[in-house]
Protein backbone atom coordinates (compact mmCIF):
# COMPACT_ATOMS: atom_id res chain seq x y z
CA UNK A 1 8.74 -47.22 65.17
CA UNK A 2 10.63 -50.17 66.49
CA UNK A 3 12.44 -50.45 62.53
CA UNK A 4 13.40 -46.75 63.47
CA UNK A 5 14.77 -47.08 67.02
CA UNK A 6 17.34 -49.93 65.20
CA UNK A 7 18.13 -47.95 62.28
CA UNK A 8 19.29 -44.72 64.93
CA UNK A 9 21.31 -47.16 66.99
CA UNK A 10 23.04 -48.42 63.77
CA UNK A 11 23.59 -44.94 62.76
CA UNK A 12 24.91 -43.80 65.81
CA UNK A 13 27.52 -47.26 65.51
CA UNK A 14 28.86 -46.46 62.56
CA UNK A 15 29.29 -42.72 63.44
CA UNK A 16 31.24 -44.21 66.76
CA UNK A 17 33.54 -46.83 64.20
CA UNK A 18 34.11 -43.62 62.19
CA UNK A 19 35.98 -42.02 64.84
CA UNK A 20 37.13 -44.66 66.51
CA UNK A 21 41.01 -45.05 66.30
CA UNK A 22 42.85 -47.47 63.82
CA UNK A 23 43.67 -50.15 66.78
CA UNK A 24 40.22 -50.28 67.66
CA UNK A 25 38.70 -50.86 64.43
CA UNK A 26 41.46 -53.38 63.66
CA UNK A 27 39.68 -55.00 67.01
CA UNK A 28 36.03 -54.31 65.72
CA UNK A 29 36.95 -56.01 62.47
CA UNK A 30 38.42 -59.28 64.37
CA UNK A 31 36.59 -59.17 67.35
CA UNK A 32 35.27 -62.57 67.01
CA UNK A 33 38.78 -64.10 65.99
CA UNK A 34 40.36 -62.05 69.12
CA UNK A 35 37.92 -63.29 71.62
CA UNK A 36 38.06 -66.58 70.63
CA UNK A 37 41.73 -66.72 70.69
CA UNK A 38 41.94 -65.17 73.83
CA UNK A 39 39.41 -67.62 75.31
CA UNK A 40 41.39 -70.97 73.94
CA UNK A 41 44.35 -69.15 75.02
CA UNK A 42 43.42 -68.61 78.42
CA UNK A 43 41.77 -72.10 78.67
CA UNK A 44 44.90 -74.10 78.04
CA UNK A 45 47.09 -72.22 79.99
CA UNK A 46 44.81 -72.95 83.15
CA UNK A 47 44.85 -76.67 81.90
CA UNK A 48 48.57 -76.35 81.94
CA UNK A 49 49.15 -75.00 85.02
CA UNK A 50 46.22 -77.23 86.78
CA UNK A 51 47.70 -80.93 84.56
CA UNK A 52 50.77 -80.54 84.88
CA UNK A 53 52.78 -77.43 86.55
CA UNK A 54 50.75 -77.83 89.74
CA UNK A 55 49.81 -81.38 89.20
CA UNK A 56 46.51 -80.53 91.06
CA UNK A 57 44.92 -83.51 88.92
CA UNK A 58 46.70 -86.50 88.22
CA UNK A 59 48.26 -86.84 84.69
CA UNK A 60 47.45 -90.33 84.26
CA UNK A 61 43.86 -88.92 84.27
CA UNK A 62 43.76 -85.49 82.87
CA UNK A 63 47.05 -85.17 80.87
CA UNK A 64 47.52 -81.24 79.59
CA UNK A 65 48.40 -79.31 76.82
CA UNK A 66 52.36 -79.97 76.66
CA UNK A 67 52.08 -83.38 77.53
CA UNK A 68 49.46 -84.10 74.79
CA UNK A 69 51.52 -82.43 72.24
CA UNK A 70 54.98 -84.03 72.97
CA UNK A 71 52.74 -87.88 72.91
CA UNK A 72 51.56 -86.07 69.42
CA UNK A 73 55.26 -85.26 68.30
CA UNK A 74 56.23 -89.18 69.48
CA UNK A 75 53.68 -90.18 67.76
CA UNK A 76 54.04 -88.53 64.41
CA UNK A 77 57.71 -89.30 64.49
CA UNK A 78 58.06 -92.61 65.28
CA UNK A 79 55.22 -93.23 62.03
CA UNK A 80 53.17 -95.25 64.71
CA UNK A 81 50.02 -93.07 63.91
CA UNK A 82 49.87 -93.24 60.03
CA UNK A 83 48.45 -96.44 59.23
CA UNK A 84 45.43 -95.75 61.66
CA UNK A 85 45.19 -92.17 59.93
CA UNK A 86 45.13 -93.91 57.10
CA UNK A 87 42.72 -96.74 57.98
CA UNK A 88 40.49 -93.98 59.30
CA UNK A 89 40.43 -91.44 56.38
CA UNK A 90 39.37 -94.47 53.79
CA UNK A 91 36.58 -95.53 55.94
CA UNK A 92 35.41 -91.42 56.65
CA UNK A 93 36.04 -90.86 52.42
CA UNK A 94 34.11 -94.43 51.18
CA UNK A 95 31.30 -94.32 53.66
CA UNK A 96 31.25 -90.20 53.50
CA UNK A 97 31.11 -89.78 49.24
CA UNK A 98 28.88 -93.42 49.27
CA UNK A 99 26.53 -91.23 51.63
CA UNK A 100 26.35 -88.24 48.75
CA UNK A 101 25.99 -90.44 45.44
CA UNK A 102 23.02 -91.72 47.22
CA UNK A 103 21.20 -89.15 49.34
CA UNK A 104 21.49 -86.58 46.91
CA UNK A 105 19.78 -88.18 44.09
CA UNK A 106 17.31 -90.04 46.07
CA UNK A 107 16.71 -86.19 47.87
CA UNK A 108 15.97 -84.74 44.59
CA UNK A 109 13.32 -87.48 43.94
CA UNK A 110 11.48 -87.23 46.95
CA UNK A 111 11.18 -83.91 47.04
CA UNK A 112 10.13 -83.31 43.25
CA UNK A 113 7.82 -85.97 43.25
CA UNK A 114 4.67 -86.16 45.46
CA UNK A 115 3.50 -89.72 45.66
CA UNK A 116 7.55 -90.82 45.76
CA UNK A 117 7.49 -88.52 49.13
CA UNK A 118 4.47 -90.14 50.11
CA UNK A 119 5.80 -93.46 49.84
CA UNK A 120 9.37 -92.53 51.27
CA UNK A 121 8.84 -89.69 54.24
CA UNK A 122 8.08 -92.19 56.59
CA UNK A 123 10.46 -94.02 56.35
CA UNK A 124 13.00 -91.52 56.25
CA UNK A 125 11.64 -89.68 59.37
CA UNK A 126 12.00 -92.94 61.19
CA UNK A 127 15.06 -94.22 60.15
CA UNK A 128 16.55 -90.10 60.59
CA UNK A 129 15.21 -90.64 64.60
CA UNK A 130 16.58 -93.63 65.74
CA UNK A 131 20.16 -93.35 66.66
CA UNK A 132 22.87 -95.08 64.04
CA UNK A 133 24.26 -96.74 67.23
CA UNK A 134 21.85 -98.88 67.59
CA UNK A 135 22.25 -100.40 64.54
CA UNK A 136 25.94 -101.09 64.75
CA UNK A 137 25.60 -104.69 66.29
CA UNK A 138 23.45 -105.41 62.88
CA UNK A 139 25.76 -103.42 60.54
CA UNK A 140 28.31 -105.71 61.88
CA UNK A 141 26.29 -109.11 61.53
CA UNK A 142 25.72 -108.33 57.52
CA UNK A 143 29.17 -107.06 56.93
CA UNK A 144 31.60 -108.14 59.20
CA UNK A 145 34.26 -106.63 61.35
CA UNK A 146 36.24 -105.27 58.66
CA UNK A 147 35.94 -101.81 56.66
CA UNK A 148 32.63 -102.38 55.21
CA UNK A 149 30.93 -102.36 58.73
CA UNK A 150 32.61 -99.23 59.19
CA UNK A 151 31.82 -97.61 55.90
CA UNK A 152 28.30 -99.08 56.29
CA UNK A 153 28.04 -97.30 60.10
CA UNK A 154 29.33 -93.89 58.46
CA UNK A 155 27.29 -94.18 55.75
CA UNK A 156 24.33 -94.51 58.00
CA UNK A 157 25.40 -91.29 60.34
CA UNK A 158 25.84 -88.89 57.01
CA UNK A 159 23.35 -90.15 54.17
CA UNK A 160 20.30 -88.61 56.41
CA UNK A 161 21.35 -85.21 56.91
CA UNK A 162 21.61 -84.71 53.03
CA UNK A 163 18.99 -86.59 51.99
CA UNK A 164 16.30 -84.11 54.22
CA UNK A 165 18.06 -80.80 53.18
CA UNK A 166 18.03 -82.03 49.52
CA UNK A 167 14.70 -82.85 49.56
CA UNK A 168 13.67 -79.81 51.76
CA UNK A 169 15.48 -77.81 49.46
CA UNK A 170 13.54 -79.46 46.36
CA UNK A 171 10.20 -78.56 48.34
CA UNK A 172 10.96 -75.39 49.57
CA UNK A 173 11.64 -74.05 45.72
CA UNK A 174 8.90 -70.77 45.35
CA UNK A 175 5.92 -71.92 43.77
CA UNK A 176 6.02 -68.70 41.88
CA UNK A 177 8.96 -69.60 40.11
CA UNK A 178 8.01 -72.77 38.82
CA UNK A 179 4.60 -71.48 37.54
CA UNK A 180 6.69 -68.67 35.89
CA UNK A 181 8.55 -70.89 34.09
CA UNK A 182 5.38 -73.16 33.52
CA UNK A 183 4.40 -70.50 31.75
CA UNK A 184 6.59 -69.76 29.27
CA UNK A 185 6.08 -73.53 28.17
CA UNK A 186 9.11 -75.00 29.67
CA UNK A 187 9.27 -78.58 30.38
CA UNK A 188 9.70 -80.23 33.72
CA UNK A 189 13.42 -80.78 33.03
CA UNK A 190 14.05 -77.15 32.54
CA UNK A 191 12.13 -76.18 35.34
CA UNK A 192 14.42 -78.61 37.44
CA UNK A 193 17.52 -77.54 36.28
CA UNK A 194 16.61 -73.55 35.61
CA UNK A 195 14.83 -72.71 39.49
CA UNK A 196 14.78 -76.06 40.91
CA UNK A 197 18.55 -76.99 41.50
CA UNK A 198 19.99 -73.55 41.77
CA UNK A 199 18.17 -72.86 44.68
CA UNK A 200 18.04 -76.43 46.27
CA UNK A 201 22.37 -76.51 46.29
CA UNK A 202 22.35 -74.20 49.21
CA UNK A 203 20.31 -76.88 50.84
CA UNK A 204 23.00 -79.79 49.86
CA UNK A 205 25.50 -77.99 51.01
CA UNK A 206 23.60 -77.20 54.07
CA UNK A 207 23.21 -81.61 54.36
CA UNK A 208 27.14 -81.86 53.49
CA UNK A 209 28.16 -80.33 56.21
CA UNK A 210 26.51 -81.59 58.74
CA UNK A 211 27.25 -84.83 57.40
CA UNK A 212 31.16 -84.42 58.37
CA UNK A 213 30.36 -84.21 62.09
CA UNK A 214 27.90 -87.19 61.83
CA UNK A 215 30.09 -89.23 59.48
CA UNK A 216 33.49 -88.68 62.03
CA UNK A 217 30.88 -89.82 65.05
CA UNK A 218 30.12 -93.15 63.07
CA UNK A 219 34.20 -93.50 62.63
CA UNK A 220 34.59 -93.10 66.23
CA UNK A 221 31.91 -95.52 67.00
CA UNK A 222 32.64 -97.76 64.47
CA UNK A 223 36.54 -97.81 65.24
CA UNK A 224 35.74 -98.40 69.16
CA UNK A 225 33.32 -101.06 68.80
CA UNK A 226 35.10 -103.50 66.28
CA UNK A 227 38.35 -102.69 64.93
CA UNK A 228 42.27 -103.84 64.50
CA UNK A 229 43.30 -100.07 63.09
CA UNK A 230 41.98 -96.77 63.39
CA UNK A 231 42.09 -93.37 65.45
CA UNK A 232 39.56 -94.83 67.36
CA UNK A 233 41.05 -97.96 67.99
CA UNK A 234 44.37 -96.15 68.79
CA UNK A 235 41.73 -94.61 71.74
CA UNK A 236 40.79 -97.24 72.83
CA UNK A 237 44.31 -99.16 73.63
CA UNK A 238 45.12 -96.10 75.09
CA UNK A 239 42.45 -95.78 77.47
CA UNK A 240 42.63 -99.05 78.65
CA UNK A 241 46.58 -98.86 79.22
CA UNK A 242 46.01 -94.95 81.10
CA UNK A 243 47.87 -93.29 78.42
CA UNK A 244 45.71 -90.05 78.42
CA UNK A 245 48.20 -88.03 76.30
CA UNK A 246 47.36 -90.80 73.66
CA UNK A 247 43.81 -90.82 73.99
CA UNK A 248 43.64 -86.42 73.75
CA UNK A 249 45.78 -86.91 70.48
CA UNK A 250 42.90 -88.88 68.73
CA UNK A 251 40.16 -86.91 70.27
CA UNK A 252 41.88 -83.82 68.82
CA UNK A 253 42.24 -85.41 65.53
CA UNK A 254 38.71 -86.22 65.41
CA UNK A 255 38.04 -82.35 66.50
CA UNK A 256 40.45 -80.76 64.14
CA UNK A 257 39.09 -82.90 60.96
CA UNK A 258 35.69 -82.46 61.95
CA UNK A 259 36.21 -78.17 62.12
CA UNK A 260 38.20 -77.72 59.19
CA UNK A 261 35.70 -79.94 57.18
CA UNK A 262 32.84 -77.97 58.29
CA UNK A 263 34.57 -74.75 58.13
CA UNK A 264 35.73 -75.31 53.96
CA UNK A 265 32.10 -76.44 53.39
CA UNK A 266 30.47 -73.17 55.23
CA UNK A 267 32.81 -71.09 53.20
CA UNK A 268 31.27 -72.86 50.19
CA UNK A 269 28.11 -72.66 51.31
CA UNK A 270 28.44 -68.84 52.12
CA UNK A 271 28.72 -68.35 48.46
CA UNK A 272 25.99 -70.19 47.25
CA UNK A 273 23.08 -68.57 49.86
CA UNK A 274 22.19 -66.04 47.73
CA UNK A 275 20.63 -69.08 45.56
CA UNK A 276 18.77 -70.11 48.67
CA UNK A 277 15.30 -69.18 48.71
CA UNK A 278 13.53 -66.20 50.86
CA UNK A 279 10.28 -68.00 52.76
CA UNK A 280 10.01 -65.28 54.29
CA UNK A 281 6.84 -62.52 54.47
CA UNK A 282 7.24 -59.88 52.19
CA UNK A 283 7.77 -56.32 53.03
């Protein structure tokens, strides 16, 4: 009854978006990308006109949006931000990809093999609940205060989050499958590569992108704790010397990375869930 009540109200929708005018199916088509727009829209111009038209908070504190972007423009221009981009983006890319070779491999072992999860899950659970943080003050004692602490820190933030969706992925694979294939005499090998790892990529990508917002975390953290370079060590100079516009340039750059990374890597991962397994009761 209730399946019924949904379907009608769909029905009647679409009947409404039929005769709807152009405009307003142009709007029902990019509703979301309208509202959002509207809502960042309307967000800095209040943040304008509070920072810095009406000064009703002190720009030393809060800065605003014109103010950030001319620092940006300075910044970009005079070259002063390139090495730290650049110091950053090796340390996100070697402790990022060293996360991958390693998680993804070592996911596909635990979760195919029951006495290597056995041995492993614990540890993994534990070491996936205590915060990377913590562990910075070591990370730095074993490799120093160069760009192997950092890499080691990021490494540490991203390697979990693909490691469990790999191996939940591996696990997750319908038992029905591999027994159909079983069947037909296949070895374990094909079985892994025929149902296995189609359906456990959805999974990875899943891991790999919520890696990027873990791995840019450890940069941040990494940058601010012990660092000569960086877009986190460009924050903090400029917090401790009150240049706010400064400090909202690296915080954006951070931001900006971190969405378009995750956004490509959705996209890609849109196109894969079909692969992804339905766990689901069936109907």
């Amino acid at each position: 009854m209730a399946n019924d009540n949904v379907s009608a109200q769909e029905l009647l929708l679409d009947v409404k978006v039929a005769e709807a005018s152009r405009l307003y199916k142009l709007y029902l088509k990019q509703e979301k990308k309208i509202l959002g727009g509207l809502a960042v829209g309307v967000f800095l111009i209040v943040w304008e006109l509070v920072g810095n038209i009406f000064q009703w908070i002190n720009p030393m504190f809060m800065s605003s949006p014109s103010l950030i972007y001319k620092a940006a423009v300075q910044l970009f221009a005079s070259g002063e931000i390139y090495h730290d981009l650049y110091v950053s983006g090796i340390e996100f890319l070697g402790g990022y990809f060293l996360a991958v070779a390693v998680a993804i491999p070592f996911g596909i072992m635990v979760g195919w093999y029951k006495r290597m999860s056995y041995i492993f899950d614990p540890f993994i659970n534990a070491m996936n609940a205590t915060p990377r943080v913590a562990l910075l003050p070591l990370v730095i004692i074993w490799l120093g205060i160069g760009i192997l602490s950092k890499v080691g820190i990021i490494f540490l933030g991203a390697v979990f989050s693909i490691l469990i969706n790999t191996r939940d992925g591996v696990k997750t694979t319908p038992v029905s499958l591999l027994n159909c294939a079983r069947s037909f005499g296949a070895s374990e090998w094909m079985v892994f590569k025929a149902v296995v790892l189609p359906s456990t990529i959805p999974f990875m990508l899943t891991g790999l992108r919520l890696a990027v917002g873990r791995a840019l975390v450890g940069v941040l953290v990494g940058e601010l704790y012990a660092a000569t370079a960086g877009i986190g060590f460009m924050i903090t100079v400029a917090g401790a010397t009150f240049q706010t516009d400064k400090v909202f340039v690296g915080v954006l750059i951070f931001a900006l990375s971190g969405m378009i990374g995750m956004e490509l890597l959705t996209q890609l991962e849109r196109k894969f869930d079909k692969w992804r397994p339905q766990v689901g009761p069936a109907e």
